[in-house]
N, C-alpha and C. Protein backbone atom coordinates (compact mmCIF):
# COMPACT_ATOMS: atom_id res chain seq x y z
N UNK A 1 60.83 95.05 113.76
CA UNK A 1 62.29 94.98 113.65
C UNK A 1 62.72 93.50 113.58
N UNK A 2 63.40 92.93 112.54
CA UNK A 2 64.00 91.56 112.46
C UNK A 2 65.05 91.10 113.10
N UNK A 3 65.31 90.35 112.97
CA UNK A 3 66.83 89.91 113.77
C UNK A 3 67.95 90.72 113.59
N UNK A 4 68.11 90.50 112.29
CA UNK A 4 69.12 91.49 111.76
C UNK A 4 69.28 92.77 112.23
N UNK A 5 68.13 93.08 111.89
CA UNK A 5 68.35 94.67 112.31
C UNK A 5 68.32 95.04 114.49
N UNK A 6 67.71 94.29 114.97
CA UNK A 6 68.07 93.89 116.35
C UNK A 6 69.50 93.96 116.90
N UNK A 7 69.93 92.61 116.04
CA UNK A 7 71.43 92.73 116.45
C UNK A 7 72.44 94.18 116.10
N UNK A 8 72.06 94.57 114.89
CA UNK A 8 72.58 96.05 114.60
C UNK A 8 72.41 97.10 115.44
N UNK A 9 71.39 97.23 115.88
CA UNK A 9 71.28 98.81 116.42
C UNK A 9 70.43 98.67 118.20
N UNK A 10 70.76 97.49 118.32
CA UNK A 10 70.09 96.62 119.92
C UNK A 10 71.64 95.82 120.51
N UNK A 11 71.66 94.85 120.11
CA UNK A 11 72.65 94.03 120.60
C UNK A 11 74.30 94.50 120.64
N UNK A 12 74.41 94.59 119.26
CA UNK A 12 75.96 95.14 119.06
C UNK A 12 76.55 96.13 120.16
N UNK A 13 75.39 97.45 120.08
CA UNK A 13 76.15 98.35 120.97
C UNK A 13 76.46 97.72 122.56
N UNK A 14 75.14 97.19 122.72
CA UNK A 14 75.42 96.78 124.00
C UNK A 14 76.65 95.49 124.54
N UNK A 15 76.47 94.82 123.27
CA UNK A 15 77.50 94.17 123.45
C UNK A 15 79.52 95.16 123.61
N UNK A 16 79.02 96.08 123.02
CA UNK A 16 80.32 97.14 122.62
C UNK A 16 80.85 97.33 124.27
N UNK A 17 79.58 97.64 124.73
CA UNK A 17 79.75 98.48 125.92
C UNK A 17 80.19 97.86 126.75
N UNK A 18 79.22 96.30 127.22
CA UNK A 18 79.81 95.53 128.02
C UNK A 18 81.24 94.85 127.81
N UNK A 19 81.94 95.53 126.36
CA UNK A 19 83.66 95.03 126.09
C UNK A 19 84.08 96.15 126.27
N UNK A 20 83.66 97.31 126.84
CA UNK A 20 84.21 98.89 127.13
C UNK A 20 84.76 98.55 129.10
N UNK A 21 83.84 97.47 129.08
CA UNK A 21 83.80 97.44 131.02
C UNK A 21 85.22 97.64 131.66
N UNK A 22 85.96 96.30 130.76
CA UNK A 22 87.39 96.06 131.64
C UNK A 22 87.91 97.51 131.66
N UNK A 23 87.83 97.88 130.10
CA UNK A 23 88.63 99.24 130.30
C UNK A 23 88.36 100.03 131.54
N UNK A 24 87.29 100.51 131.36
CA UNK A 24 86.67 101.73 132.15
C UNK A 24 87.06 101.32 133.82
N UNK A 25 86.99 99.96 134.14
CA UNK A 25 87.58 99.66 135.72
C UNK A 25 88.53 99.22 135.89
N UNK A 26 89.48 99.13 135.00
CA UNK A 26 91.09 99.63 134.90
C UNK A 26 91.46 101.37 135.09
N UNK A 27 90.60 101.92 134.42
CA UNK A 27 90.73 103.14 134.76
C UNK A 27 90.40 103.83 135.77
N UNK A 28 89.08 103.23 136.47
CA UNK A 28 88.87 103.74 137.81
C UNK A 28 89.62 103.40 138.71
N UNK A 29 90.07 102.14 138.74
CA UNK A 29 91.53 101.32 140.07
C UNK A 29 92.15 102.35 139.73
N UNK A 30 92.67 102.66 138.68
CA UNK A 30 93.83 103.57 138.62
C UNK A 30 93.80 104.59 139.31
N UNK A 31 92.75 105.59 139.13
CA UNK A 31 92.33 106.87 140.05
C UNK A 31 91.46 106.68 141.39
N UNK A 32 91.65 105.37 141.81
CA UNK A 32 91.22 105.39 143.11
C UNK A 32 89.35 105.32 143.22
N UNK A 33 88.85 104.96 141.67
CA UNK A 33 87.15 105.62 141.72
C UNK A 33 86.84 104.25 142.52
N UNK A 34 87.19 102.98 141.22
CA UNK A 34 86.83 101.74 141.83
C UNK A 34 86.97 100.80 142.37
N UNK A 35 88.31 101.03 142.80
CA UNK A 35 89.40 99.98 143.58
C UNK A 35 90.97 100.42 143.57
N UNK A 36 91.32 99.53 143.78
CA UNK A 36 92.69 99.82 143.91
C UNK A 36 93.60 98.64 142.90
N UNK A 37 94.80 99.14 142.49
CA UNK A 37 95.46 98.64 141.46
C UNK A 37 96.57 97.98 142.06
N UNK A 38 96.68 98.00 143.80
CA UNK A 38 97.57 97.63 144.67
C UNK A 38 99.23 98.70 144.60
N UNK A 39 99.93 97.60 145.01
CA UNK A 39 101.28 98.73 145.60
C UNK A 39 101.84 98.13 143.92
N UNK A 40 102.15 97.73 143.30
CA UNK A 40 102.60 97.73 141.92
C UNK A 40 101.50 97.86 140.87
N UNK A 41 101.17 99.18 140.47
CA UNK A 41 100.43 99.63 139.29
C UNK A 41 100.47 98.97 138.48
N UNK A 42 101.73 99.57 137.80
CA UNK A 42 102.10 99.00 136.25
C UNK A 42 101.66 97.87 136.45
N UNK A 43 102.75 96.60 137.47
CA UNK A 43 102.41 95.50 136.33
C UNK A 43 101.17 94.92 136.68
N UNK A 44 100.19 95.76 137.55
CA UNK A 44 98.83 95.69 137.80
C UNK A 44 97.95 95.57 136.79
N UNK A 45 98.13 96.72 135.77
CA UNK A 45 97.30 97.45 134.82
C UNK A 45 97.83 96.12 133.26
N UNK A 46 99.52 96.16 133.62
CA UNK A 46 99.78 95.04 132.52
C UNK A 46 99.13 93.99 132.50
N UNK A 47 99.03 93.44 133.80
CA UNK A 47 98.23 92.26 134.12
C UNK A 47 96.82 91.83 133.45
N UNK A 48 96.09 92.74 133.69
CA UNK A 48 94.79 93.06 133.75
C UNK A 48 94.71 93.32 132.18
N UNK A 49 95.26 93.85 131.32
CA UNK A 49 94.68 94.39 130.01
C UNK A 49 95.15 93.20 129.14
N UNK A 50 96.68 91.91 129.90
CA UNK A 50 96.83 90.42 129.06
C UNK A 50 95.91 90.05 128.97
N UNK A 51 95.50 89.72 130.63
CA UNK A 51 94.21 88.71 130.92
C UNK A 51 93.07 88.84 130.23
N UNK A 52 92.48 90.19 129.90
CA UNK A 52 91.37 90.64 129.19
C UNK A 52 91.89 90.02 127.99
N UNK A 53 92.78 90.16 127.43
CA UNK A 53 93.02 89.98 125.90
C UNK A 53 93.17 88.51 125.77
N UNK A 54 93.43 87.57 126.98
CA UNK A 54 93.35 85.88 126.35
C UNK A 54 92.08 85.61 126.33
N UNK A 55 91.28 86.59 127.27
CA UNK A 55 89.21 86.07 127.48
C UNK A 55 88.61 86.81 126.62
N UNK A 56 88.95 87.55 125.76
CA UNK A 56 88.46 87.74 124.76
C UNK A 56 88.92 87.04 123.35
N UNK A 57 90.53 86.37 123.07
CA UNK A 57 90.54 85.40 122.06
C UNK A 57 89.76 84.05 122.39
N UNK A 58 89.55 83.37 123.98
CA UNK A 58 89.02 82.18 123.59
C UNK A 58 87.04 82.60 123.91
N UNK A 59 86.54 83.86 123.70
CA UNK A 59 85.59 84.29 123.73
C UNK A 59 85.46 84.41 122.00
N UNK A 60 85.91 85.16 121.45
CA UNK A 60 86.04 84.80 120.05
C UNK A 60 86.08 83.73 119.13
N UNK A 61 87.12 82.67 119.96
CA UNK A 61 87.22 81.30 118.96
C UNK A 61 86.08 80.27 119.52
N UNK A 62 84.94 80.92 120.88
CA UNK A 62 83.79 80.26 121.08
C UNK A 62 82.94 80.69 120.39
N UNK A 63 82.97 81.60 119.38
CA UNK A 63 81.46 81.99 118.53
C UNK A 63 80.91 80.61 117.52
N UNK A 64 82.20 80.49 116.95
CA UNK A 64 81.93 79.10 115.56
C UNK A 64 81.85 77.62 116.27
N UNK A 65 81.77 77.06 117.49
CA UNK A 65 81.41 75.90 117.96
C UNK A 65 79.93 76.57 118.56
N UNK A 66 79.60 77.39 119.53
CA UNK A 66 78.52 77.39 119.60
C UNK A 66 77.34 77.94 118.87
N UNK A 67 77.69 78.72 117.88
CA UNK A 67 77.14 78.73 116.19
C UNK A 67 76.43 77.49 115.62
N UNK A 68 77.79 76.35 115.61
CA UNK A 68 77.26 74.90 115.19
C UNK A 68 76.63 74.29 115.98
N UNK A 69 77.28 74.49 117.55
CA UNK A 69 76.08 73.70 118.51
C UNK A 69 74.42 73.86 118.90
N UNK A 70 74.45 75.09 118.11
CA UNK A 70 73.19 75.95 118.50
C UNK A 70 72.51 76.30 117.24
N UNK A 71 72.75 76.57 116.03
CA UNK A 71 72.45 76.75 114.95
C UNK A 71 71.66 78.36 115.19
N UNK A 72 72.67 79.06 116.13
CA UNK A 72 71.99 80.30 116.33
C UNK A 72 72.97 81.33 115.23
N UNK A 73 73.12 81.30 113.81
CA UNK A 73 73.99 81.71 113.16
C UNK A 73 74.11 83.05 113.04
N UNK A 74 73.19 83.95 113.89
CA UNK A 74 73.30 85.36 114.20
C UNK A 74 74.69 85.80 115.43
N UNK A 75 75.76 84.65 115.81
CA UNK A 75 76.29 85.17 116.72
C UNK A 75 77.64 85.28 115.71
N UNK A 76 77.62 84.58 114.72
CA UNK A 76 78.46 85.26 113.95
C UNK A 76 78.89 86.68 113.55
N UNK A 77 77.92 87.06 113.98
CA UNK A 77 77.50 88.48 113.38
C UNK A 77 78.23 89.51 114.85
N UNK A 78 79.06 88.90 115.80
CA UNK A 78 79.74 89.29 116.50
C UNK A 78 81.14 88.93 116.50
N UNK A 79 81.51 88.31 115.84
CA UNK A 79 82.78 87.67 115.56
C UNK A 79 83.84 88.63 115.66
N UNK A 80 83.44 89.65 114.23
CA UNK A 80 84.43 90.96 114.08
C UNK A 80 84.94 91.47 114.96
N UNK A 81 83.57 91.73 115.75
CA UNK A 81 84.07 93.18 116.84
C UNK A 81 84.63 92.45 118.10
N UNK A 82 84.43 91.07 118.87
CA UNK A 82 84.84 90.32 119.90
C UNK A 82 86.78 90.19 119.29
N UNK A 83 86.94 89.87 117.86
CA UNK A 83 88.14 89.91 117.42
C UNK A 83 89.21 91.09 117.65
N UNK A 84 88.72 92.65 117.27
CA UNK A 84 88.68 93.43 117.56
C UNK A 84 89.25 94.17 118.91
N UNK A 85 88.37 93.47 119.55
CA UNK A 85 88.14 93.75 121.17
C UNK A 85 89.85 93.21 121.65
N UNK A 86 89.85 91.85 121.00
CA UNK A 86 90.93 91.28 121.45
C UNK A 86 92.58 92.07 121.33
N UNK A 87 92.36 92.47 119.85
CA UNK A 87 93.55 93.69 119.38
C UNK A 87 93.49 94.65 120.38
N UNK A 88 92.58 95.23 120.68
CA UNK A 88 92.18 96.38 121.53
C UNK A 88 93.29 96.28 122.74
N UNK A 89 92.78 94.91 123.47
CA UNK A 89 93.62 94.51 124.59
C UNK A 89 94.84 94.92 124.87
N UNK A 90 95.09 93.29 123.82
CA UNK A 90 96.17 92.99 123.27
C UNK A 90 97.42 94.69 123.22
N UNK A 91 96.76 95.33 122.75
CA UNK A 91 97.77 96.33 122.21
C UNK A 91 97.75 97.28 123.40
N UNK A 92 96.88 96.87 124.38
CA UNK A 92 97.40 98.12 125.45
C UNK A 92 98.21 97.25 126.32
N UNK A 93 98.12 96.05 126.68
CA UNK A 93 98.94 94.89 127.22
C UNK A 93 100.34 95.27 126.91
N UNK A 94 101.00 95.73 125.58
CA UNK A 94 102.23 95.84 124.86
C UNK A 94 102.18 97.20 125.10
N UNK A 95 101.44 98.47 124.94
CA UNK A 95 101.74 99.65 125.25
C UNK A 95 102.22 99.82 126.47
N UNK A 96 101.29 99.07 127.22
CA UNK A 96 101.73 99.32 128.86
C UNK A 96 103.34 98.99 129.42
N UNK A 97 103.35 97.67 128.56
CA UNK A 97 105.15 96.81 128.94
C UNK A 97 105.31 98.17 128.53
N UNK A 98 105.58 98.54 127.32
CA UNK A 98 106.52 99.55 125.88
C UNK A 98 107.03 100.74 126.38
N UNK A 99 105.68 101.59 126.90
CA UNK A 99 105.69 103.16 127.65
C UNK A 99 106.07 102.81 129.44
N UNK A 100 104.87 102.44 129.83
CA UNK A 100 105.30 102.37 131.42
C UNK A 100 106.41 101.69 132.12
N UNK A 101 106.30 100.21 131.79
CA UNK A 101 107.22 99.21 131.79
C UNK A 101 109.06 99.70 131.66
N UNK A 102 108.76 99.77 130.36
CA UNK A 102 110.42 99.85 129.78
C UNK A 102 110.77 101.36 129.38
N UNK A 103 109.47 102.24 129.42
CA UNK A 103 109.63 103.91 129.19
C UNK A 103 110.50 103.89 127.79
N UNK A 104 110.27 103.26 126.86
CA UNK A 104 110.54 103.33 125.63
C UNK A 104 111.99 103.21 125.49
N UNK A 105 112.67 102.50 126.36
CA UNK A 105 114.41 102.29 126.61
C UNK A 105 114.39 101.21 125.45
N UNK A 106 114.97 101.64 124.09
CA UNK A 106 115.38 100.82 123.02
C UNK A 106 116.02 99.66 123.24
N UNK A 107 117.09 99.77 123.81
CA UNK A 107 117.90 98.64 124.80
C UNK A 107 117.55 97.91 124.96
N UNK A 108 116.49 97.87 126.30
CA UNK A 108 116.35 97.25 127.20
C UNK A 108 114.90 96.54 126.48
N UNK A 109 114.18 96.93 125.57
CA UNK A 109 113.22 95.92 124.63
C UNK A 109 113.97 95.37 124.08
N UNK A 110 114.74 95.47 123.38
CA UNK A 110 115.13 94.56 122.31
C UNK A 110 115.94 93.33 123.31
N UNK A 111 116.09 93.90 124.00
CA UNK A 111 116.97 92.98 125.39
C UNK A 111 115.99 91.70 125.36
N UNK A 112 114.58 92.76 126.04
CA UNK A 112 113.93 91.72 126.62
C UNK A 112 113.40 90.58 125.87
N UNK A 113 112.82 90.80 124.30
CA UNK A 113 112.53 90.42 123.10
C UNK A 113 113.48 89.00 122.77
N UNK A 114 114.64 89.46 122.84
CA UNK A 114 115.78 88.09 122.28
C UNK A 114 116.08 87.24 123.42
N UNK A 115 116.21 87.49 124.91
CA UNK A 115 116.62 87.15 126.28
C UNK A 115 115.40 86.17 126.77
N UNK A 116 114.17 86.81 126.93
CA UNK A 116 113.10 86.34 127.48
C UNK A 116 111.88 85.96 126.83
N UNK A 117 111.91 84.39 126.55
CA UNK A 117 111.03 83.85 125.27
C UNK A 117 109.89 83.90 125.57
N UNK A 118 109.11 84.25 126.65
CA UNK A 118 107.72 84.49 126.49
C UNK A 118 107.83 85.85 126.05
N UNK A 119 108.47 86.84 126.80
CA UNK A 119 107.71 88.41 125.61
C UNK A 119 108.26 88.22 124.11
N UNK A 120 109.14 87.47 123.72
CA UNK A 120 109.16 86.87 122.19
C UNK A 120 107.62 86.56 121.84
N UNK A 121 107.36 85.38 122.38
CA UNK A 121 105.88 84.75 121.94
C UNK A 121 105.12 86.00 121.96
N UNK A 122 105.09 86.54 122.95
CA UNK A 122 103.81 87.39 123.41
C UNK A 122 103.88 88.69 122.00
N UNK A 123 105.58 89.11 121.48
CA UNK A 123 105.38 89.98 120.52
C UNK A 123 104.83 89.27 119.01
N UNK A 124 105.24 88.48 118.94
CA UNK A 124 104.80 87.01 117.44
C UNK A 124 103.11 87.33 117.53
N UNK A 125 102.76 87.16 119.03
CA UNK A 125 101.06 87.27 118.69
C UNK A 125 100.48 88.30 118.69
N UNK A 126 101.04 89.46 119.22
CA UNK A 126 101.31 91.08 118.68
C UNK A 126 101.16 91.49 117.22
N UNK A 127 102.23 90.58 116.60
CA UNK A 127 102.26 90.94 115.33
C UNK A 127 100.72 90.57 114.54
N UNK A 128 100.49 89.42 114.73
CA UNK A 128 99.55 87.82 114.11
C UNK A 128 98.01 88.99 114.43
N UNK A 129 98.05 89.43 115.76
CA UNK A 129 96.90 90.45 115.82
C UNK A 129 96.87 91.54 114.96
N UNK A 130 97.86 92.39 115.00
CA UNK A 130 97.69 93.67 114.26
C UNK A 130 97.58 93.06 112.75
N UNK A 131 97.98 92.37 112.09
CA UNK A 131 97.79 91.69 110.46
C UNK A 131 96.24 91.59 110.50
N UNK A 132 95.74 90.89 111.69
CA UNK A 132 94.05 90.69 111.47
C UNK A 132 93.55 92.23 111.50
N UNK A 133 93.74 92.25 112.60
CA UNK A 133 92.65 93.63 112.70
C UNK A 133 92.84 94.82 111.53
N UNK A 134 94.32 94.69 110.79
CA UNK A 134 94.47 95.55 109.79
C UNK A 134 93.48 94.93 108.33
N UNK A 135 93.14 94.00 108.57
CA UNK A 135 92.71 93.38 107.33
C UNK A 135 91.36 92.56 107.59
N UNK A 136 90.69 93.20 108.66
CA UNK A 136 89.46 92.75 108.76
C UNK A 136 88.26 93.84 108.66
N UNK A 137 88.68 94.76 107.68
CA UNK A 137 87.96 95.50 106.95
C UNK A 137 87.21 95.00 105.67
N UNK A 138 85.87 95.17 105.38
CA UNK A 138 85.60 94.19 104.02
C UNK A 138 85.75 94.41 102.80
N UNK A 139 86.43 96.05 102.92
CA UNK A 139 86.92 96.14 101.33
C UNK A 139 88.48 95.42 101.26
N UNK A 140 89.28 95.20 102.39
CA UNK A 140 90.25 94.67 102.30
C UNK A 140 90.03 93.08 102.34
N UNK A 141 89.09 92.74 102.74
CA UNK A 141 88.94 91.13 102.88
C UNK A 141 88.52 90.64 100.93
N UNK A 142 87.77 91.55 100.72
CA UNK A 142 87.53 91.37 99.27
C UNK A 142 88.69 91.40 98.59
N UNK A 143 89.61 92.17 98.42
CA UNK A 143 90.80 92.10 97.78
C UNK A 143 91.81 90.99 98.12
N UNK A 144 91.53 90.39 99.13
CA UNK A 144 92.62 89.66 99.78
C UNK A 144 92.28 88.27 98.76
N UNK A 145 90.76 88.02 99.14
CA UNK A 145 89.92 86.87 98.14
C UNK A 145 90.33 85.34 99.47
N UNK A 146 90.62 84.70 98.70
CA UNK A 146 91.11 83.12 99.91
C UNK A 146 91.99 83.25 100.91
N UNK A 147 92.95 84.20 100.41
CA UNK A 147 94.75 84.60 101.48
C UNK A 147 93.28 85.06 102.62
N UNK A 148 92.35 86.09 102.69
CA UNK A 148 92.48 86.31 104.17
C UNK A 148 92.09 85.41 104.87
N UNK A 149 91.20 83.79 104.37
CA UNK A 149 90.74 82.87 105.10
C UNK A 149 92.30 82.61 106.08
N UNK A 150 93.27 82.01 105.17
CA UNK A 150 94.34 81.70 105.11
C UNK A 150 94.99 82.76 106.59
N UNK A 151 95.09 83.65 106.17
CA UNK A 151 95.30 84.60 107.71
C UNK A 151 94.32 84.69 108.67
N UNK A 152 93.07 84.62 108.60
CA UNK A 152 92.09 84.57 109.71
C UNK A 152 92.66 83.28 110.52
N UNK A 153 92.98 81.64 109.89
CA UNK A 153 93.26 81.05 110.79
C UNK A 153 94.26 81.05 111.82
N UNK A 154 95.05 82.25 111.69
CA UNK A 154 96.27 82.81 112.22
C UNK A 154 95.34 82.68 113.81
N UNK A 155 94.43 83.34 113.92
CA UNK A 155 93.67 83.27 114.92
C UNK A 155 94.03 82.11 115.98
N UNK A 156 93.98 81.32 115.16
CA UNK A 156 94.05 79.35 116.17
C UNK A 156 95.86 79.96 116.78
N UNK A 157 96.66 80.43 115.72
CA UNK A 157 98.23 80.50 116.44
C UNK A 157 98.33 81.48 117.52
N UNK A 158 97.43 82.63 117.04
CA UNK A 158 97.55 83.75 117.93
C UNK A 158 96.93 82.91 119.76
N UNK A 159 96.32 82.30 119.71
CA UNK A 159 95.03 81.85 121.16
C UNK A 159 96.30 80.89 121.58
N UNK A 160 97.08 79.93 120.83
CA UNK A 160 98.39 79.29 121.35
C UNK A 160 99.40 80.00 122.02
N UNK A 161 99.71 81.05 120.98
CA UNK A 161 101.02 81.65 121.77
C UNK A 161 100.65 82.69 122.64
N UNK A 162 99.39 82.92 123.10
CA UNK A 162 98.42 83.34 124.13
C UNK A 162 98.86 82.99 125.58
N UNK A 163 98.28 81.51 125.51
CA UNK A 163 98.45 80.79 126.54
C UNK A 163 99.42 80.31 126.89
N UNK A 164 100.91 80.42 125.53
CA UNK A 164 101.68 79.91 125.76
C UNK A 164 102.99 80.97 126.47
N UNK A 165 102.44 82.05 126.39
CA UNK A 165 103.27 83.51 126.83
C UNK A 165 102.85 83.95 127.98
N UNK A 166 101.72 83.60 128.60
CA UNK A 166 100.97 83.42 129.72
C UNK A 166 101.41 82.74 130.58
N UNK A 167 101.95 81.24 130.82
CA UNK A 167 102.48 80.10 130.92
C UNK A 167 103.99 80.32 131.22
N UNK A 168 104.67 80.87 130.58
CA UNK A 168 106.08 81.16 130.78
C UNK A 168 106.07 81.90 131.58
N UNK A 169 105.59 83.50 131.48
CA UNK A 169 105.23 84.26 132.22
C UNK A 169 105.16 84.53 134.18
N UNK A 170 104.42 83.48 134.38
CA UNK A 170 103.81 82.98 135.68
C UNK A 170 105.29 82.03 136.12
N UNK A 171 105.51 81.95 136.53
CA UNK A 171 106.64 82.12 137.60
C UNK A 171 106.40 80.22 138.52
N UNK A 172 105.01 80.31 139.84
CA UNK A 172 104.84 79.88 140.44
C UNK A 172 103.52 79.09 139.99
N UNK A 173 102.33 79.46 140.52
CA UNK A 173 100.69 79.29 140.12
C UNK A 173 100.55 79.13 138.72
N UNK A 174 100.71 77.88 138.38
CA UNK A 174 100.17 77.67 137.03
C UNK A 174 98.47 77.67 136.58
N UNK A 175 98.24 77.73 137.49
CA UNK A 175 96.75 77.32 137.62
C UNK A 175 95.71 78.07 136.37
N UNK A 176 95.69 79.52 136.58
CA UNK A 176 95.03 80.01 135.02
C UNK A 176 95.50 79.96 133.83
N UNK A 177 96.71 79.63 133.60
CA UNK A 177 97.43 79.31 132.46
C UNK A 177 97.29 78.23 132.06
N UNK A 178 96.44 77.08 132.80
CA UNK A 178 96.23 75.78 132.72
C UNK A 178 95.11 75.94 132.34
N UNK A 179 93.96 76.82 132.80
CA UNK A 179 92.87 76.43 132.68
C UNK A 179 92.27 77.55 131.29
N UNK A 180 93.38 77.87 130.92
CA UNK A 180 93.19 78.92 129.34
C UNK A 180 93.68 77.58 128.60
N UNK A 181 94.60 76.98 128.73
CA UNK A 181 95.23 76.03 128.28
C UNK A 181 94.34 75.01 127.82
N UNK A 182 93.14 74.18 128.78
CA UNK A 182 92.17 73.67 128.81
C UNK A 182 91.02 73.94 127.95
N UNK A 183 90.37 74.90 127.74
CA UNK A 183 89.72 75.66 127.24
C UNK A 183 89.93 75.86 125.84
N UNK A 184 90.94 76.21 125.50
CA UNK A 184 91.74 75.97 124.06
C UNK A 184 91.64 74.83 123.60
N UNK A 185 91.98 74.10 124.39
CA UNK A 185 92.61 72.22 123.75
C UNK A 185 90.72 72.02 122.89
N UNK A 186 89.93 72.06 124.18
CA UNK A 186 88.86 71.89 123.67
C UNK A 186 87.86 72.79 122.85
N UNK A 187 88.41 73.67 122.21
CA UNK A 187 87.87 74.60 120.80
C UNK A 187 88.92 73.86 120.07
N UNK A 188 89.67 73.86 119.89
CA UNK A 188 90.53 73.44 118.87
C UNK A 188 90.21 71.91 118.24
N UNK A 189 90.20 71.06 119.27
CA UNK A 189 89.49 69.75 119.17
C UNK A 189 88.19 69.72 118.41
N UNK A 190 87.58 70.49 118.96
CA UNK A 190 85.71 70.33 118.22
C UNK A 190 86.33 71.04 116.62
N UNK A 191 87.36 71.84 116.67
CA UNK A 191 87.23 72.09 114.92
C UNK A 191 88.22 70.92 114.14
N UNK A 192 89.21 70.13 114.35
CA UNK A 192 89.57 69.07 114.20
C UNK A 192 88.81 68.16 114.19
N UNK A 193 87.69 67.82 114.79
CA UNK A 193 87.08 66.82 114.75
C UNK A 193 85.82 67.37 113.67
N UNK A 194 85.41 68.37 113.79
CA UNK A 194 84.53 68.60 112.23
C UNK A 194 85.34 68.67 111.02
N UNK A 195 86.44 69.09 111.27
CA UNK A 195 87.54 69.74 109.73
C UNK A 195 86.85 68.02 109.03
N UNK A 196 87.31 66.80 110.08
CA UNK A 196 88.01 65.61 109.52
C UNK A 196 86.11 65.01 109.06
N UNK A 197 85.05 65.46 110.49
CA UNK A 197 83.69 64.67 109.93
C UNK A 197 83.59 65.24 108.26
N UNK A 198 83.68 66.83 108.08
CA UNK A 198 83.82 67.30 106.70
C UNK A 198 84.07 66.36 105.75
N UNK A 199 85.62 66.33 105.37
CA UNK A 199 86.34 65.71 104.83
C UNK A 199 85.84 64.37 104.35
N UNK A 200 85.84 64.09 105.46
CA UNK A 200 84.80 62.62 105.48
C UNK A 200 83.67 62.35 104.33
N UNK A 201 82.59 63.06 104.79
CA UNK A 201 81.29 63.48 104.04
C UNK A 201 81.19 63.79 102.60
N UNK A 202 82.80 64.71 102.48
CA UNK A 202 83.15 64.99 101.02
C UNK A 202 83.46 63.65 100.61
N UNK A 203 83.95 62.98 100.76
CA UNK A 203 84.75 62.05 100.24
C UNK A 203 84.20 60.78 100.24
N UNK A 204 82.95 60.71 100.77
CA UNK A 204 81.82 59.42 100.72
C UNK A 204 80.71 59.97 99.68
N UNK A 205 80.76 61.18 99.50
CA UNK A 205 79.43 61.83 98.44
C UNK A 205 80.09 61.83 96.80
């Protein structure tokens, strides 16, 4: 069995599974299997399915620096589904506000949407997700041709207004919002600083 085929029918799933985890012990707090979700559920469960969804975008935008740092170019080959994973989150994060939260009170979203500029941000990267994950199919990436590069980097805005909806959010303890914050600066940096060595290289050859 080669690499390739390793990562296919060895790695992937398991990798699947170990991004099945958060779920599954969100669901047990909930019913009491594996903990407890404390005296406020909801914004327990809200909590918990954001947080998953910012450690899985800057888990994602770590595949292509340690790709280059490592020249292990098979972790690419996880990119999709870690992206994925992130929508996954992401969209129960917003179901949870949508249904539990606000119980689908038209009102009182659109309230919160124009009133309170982090769930603004937080819906902008709502949107920026569902565009990827709708179009990170490869018969749709083929049709798209250069535009989907062009939207994949949406990615870098989506991991900003991440941390930056996170950040508003938090009230008191800035502290993990700082240190998502951190974490970012420096993925973003290492691709700025290759975009420009690139550039460079082109332009001396």
């Amino acid at each position: 069995m080669n690499t390739l085929q390793q990562i296919r029918f060895i790695w992937k799933p398991v990798v699947f599974l170990v991004c099945l985890l958060p779920l599954l012990l969100i669901i047990g707090d909930a019913f009491g299997v594996t903990g407890s979700l404390g005296a406020n559920q909801i914004e327990a469960i809200l909590d918990r399915f954001g947080n998953w969804a910012l450690r899985f975008i800057m888990i994602a935008l770590m595949v292509t620096p340690l790709r280059r740092l490592t020249d292990w170019n098979w972790l690419s080959r996880f990119r999709r589904m870690l992206g994925l994973f992130t929508f996954f989150y992401a969209f129960m994060h917003f179901l949870t506000w949508l249904v539990l939260d606000q119980e689908l009170r038209l009102s009182e979203i659109l309230e919160d949407l124009i009133e309170r500029p982090f769930i603004t941000l937080g819906f902008i990267a709502m949107v920026l997700l569902t565009a990827l994950a709708v179009t990170s199919f490869m018969a749709i990436r083929r049709r798209m041709g250069k535009r989907w590069q062009l939207l994949h980097n949406m990615t870098y805005v989506i991991g900003i207004l991440g941390v930056w909806h996170y950040w508003w959010q938090v009230k008191k303890d800035i502290t993990e919002p700082l240190i998502y914050a951190g974490i970012l600066f420096v993925l973003l940096t290492a691709r700025v600083i290759w975009y420009w060595n690139r550039r460079s290289l082109r332009a001396a050859a």
